[in-house]
C-alpha atoms as a PDB file:
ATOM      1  CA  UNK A   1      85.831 -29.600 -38.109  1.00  0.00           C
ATOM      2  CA  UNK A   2      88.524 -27.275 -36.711  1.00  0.00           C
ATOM      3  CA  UNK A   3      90.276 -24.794 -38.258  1.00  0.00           C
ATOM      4  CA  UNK A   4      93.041 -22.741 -36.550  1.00  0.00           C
ATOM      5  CA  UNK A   5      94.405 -19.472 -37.202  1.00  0.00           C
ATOM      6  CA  UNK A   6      98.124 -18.572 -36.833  1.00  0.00           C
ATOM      7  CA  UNK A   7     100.835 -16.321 -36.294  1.00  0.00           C
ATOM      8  CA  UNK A   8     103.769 -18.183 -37.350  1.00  0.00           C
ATOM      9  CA  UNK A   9     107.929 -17.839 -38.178  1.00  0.00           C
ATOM     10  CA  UNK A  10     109.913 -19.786 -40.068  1.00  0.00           C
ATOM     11  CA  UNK A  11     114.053 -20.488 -40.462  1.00  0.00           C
ATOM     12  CA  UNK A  12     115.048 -17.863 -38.086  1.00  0.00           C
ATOM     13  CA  UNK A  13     118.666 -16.599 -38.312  1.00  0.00           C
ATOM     14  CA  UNK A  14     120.427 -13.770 -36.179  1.00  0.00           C
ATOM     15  CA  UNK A  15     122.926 -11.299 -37.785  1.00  0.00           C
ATOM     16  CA  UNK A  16     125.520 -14.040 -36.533  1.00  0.00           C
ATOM     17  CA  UNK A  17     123.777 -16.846 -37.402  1.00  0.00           C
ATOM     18  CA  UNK A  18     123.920 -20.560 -35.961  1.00  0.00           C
ATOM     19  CA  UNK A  19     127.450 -21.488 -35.061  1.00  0.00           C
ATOM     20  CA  UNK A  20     127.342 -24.667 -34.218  1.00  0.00           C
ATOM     21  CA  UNK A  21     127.627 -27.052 -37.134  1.00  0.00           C
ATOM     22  CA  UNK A  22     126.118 -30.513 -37.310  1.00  0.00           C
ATOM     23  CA  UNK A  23     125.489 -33.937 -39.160  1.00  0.00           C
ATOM     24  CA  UNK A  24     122.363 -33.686 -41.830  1.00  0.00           C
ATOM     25  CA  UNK A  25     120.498 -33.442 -45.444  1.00  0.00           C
ATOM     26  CA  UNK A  26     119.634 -30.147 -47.543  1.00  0.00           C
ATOM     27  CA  UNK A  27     117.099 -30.487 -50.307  1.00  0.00           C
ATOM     28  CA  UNK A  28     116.972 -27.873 -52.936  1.00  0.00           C
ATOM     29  CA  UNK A  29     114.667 -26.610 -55.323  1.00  0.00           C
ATOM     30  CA  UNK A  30     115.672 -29.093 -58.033  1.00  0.00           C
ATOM     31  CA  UNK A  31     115.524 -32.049 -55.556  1.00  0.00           C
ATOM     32  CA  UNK A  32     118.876 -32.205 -55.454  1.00  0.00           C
ATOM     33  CA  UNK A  33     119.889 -33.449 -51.807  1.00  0.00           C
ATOM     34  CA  UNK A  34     123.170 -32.744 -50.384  1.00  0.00           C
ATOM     35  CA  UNK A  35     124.745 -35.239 -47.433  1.00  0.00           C
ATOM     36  CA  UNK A  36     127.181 -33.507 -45.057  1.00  0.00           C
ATOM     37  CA  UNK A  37     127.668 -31.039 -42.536  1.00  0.00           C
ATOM     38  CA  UNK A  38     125.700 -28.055 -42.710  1.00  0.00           C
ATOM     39  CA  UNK A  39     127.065 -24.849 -41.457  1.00  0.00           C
ATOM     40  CA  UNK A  40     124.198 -21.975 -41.147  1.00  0.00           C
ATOM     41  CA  UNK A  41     126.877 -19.449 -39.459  1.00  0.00           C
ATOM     42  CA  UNK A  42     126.404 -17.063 -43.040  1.00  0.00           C
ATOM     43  CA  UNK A  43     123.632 -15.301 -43.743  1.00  0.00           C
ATOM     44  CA  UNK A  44     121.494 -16.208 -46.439  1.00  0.00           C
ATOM     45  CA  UNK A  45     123.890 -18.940 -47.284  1.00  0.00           C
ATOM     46  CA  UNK A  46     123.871 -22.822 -46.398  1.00  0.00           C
ATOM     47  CA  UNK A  47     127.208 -24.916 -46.440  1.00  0.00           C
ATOM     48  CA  UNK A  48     127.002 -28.359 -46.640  1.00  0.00           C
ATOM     49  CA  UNK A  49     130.237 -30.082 -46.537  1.00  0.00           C
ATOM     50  CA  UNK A  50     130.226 -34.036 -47.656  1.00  0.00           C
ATOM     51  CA  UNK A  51     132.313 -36.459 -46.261  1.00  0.00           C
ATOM     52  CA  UNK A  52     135.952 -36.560 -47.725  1.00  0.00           C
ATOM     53  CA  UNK A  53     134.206 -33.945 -50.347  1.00  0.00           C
ATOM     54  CA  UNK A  54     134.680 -30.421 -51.333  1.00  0.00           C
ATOM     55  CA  UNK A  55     132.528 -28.086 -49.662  1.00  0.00           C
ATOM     56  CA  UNK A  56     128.973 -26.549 -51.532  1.00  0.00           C
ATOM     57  CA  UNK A  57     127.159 -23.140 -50.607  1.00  0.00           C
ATOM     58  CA  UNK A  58     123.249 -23.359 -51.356  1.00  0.00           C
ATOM     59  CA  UNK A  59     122.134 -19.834 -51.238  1.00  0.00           C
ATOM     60  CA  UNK A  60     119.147 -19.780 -48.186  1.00  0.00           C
ATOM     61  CA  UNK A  61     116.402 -18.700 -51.076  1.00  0.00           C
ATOM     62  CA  UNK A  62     117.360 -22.181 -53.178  1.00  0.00           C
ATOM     63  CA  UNK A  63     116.687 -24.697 -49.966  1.00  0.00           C
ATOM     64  CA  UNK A  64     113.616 -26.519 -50.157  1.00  0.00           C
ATOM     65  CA  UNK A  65     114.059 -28.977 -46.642  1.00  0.00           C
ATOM     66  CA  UNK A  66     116.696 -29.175 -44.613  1.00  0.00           C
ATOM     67  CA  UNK A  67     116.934 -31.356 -40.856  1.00  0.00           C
ATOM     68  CA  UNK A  68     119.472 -32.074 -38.662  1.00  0.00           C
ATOM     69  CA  UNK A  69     120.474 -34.543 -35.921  1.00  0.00           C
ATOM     70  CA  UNK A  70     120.397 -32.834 -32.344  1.00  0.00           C
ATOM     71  CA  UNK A  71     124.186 -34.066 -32.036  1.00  0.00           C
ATOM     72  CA  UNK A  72     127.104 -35.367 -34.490  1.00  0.00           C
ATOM     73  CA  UNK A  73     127.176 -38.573 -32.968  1.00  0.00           C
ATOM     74  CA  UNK A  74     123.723 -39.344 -34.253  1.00  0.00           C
ATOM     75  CA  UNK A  75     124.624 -38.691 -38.018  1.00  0.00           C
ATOM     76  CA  UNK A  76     123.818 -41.507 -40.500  1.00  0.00           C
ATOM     77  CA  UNK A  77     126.642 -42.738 -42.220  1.00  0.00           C
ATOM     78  CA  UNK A  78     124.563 -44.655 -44.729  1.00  0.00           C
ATOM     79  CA  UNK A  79     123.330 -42.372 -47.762  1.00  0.00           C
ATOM     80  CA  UNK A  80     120.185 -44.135 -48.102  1.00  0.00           C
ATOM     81  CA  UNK A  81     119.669 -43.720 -44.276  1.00  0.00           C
ATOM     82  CA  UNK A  82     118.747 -39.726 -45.019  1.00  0.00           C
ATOM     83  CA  UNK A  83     116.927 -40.463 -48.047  1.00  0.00           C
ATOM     84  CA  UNK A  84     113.408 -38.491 -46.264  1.00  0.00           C
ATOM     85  CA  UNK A  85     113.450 -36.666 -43.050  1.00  0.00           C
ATOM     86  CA  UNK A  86     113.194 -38.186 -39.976  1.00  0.00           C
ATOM     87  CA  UNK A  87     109.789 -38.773 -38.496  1.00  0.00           C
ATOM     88  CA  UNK A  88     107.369 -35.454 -37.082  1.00  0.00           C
ATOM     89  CA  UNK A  89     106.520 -35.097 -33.148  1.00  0.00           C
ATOM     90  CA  UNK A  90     103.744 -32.706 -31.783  1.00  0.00           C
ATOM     91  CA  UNK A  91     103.513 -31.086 -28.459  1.00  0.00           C
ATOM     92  CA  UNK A  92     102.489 -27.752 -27.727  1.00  0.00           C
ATOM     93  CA  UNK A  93     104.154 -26.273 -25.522  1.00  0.00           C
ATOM     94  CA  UNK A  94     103.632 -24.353 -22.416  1.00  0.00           C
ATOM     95  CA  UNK A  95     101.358 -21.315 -23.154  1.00  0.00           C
ATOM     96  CA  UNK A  96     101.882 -19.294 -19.479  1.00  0.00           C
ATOM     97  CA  UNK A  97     103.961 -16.340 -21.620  1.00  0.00           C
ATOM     98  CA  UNK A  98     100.809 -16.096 -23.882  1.00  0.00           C
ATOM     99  CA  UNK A  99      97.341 -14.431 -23.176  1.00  0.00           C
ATOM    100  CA  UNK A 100      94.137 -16.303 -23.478  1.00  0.00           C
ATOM    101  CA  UNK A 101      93.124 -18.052 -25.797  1.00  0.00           C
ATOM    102  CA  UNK A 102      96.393 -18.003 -27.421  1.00  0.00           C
ATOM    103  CA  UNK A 103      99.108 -20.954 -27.725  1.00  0.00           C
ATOM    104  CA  UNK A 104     102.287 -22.335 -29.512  1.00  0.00           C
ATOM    105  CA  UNK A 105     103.337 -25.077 -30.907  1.00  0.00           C
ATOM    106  CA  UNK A 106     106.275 -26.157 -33.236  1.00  0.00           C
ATOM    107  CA  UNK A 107     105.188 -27.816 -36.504  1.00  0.00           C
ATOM    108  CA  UNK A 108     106.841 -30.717 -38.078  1.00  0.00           C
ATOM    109  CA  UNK A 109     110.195 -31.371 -37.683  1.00  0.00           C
ATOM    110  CA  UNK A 110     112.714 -28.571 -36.566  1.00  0.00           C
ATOM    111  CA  UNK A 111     116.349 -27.606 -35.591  1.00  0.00           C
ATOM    112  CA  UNK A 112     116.017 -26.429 -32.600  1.00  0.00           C
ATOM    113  CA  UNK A 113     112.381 -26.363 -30.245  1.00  0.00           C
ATOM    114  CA  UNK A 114     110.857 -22.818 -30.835  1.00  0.00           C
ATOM    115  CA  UNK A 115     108.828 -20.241 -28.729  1.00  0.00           C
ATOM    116  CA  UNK A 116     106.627 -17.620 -28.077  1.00  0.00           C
ATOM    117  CA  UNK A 117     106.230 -14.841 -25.834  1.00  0.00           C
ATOM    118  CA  UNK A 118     103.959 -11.557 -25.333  1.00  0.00           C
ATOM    119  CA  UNK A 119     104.172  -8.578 -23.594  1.00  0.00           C
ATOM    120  CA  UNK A 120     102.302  -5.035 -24.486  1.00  0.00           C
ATOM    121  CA  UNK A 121     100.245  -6.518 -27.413  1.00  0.00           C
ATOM    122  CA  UNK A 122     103.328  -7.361 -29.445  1.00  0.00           C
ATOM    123  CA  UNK A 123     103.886 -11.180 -29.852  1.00  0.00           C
ATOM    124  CA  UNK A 124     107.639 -12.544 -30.251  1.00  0.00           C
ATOM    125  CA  UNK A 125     108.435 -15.729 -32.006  1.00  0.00           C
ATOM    126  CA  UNK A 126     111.715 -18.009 -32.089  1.00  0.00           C
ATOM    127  CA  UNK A 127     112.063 -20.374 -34.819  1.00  0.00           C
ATOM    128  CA  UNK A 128     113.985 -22.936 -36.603  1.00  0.00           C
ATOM    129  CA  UNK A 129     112.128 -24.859 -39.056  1.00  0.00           C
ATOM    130  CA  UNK A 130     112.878 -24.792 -42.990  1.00  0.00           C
ATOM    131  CA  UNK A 131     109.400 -23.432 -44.296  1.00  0.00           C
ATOM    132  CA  UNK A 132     106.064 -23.250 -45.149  1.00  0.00           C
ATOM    133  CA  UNK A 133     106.057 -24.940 -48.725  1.00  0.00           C
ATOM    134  CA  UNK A 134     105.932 -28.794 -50.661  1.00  0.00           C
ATOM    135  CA  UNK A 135     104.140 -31.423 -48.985  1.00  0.00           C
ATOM    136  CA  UNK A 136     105.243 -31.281 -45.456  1.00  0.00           C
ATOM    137  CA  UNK A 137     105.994 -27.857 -43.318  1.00  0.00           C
ATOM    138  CA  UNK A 138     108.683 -26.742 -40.213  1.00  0.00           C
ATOM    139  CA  UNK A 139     107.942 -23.772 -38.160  1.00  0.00           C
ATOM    140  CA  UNK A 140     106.667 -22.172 -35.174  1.00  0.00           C
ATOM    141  CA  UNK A 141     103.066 -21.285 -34.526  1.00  0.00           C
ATOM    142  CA  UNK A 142     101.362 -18.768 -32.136  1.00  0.00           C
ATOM    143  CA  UNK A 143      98.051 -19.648 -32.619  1.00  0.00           C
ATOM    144  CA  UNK A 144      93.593 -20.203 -31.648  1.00  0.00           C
ATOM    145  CA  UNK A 145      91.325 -21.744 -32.449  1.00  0.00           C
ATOM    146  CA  UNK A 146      88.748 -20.484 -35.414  1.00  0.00           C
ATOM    147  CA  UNK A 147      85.477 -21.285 -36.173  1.00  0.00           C
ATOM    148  CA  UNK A 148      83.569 -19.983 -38.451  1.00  0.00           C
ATOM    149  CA  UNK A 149      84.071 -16.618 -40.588  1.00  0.00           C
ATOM    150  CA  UNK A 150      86.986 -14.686 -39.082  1.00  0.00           C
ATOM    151  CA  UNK A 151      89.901 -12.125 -39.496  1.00  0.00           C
ATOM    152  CA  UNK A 152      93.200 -11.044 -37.856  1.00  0.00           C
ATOM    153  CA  UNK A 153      95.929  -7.928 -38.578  1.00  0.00           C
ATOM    154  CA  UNK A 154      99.149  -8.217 -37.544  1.00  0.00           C
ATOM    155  CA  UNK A 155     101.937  -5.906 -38.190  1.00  0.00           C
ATOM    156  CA  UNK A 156     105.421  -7.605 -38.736  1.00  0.00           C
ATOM    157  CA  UNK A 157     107.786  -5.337 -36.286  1.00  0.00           C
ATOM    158  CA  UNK A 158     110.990  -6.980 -37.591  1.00  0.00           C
ATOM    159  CA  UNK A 159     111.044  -7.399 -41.090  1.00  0.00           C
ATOM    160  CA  UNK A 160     113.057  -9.970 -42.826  1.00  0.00           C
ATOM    161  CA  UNK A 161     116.157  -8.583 -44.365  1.00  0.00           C
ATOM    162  CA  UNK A 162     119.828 -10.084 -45.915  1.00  0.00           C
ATOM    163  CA  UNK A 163     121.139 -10.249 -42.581  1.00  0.00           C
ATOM    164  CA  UNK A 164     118.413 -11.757 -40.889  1.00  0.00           C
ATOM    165  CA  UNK A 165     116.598 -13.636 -43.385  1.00  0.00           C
ATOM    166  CA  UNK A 166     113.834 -14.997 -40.716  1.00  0.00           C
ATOM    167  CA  UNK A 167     110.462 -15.740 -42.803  1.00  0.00           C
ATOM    168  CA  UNK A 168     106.869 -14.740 -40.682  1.00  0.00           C
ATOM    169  CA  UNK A 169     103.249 -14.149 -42.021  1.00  0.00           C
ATOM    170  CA  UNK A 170      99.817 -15.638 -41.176  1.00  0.00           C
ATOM    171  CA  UNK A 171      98.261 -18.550 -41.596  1.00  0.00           C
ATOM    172  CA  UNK A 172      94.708 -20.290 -41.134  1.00  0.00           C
ATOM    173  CA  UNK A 173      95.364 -24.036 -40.901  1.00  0.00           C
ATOM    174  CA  UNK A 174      93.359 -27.209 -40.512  1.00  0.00           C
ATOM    175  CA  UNK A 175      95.056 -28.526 -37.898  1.00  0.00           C
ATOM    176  CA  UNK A 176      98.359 -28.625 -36.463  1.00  0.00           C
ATOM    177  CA  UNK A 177     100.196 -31.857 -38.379  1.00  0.00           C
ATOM    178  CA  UNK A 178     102.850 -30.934 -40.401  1.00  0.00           C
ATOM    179  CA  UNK A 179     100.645 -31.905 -43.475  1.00  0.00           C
ATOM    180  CA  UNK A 180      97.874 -29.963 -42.678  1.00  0.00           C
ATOM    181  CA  UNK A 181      95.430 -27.620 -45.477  1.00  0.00           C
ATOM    182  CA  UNK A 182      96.584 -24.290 -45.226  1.00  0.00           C
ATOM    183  CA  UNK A 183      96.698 -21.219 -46.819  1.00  0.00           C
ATOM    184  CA  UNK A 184      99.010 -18.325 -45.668  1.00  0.00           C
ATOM    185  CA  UNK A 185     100.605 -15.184 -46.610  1.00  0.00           C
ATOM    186  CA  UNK A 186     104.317 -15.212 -46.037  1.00  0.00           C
ATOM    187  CA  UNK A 187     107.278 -11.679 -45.666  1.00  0.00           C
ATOM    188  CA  UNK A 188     110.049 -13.011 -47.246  1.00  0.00           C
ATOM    189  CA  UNK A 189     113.566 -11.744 -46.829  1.00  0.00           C
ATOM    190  CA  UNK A 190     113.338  -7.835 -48.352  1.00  0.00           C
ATOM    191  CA  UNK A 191     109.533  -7.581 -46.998  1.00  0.00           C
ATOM    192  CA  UNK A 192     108.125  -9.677 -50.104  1.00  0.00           C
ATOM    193  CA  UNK A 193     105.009 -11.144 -49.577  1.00  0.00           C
ATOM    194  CA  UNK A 194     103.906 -14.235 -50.763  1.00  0.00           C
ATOM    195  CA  UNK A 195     100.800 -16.632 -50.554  1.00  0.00           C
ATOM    196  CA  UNK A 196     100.770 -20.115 -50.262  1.00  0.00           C
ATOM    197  CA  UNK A 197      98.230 -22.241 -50.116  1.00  0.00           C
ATOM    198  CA  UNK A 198      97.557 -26.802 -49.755  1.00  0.00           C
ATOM    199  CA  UNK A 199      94.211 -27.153 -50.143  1.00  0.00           C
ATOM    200  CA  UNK A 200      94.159 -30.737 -49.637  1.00  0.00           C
ATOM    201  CA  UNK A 201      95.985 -32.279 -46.149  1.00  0.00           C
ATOM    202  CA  UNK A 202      98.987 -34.221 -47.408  1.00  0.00           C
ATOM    203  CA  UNK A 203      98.978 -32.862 -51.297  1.00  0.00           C
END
């Protein structure tokens, strides 16, 4: 059995946010799933404007899932077409920027492909997934392998705050599909930390 141990971010947004706007679904807390475009430009806030529709603001913290086409021209026009998120690749990527035994993947479906890179000790992680949470995750993982009894301290440089509302925390993981057993404890935006936890792959 394998069990790997991670660095990981989440949902990463600069000060100026995404700009370009494209094609997809947001899911919120209540289930509630909004068609349109989605706009990520504002902090802390998604817009998701339907088609012919008046625009609707999700605040960031009320988003459950969201995913995207890569381009506009790939966007669904069929409802039911959207109805769950499109299907999860793996590949981890190239791990030269990364000392040994360290590597990165991305995990489940994201936005755009994320990264890792090292230098001096301190590890730096680009992101774009929409979290950590439900039945299926989307992030970015710096990660090795664990076997065995184990423990790792890291020390979150940047922390998450209203104008970049990035989430990033540690994880041990059972493996790296999007469904995996975890359990991981997660800075939210305004340094809260949380724990979550599946302790059964696909629950």
């Amino acid at each position: 059995m394998r069990t790997f141990l991670f660095v990981f971010a989440v949902l990463v947004t600069s000060a100026g946010g995404i700009q370009s706007v494209h094609g997809g679904t947001v899911v919120d807390r209540q289930g509630k799933s909004y068609l349109g475009k989605i706009d990520l430009s504002k902090a802390n806030q998604i817009r998701v404007t339907p088609e012919g529709a008046v625009p609707v603001t999700i605040p960031l913290a009320e988003a459950m899932k969201m995913w995207m086409p890569d381009a506009d021209s790939a966007v669904a026009t069929d409802r039911t077409a959207r109805s769950s998120p499109p299907s999860t690749t793996q590949s981890i990527q190239p791990t030269n920027l990364l000392p040994t035994p360290w590597k990165h993947t991305d995990i489940g479906t994201v936005l755009i492909p994320g990264g890792t890179s090292e230098k001096n000790g301190t590890f730096t992680l680009r992101a774009s997934g929409w979290g950590v949470w439900g039945a299926v995750d989307s992030c970015h993982f710096a990660f090795q392998s664990l076997v065995g009894d184990g423990e790792i301290i890291a020390r979150v440089t940047t922390l998450p705050a209203a104008d970049n509302p990035f989430l990033a925390g540690l994880m041990i993981r059972q493996d790296l599909s999007p469904t995996a057993a975890e359990a991981s404890v997660i800075l939210h935006p305004g340094a809260v930390p949380h724990m979550n936890c599946r302790p059964i792959n696909g629950s």
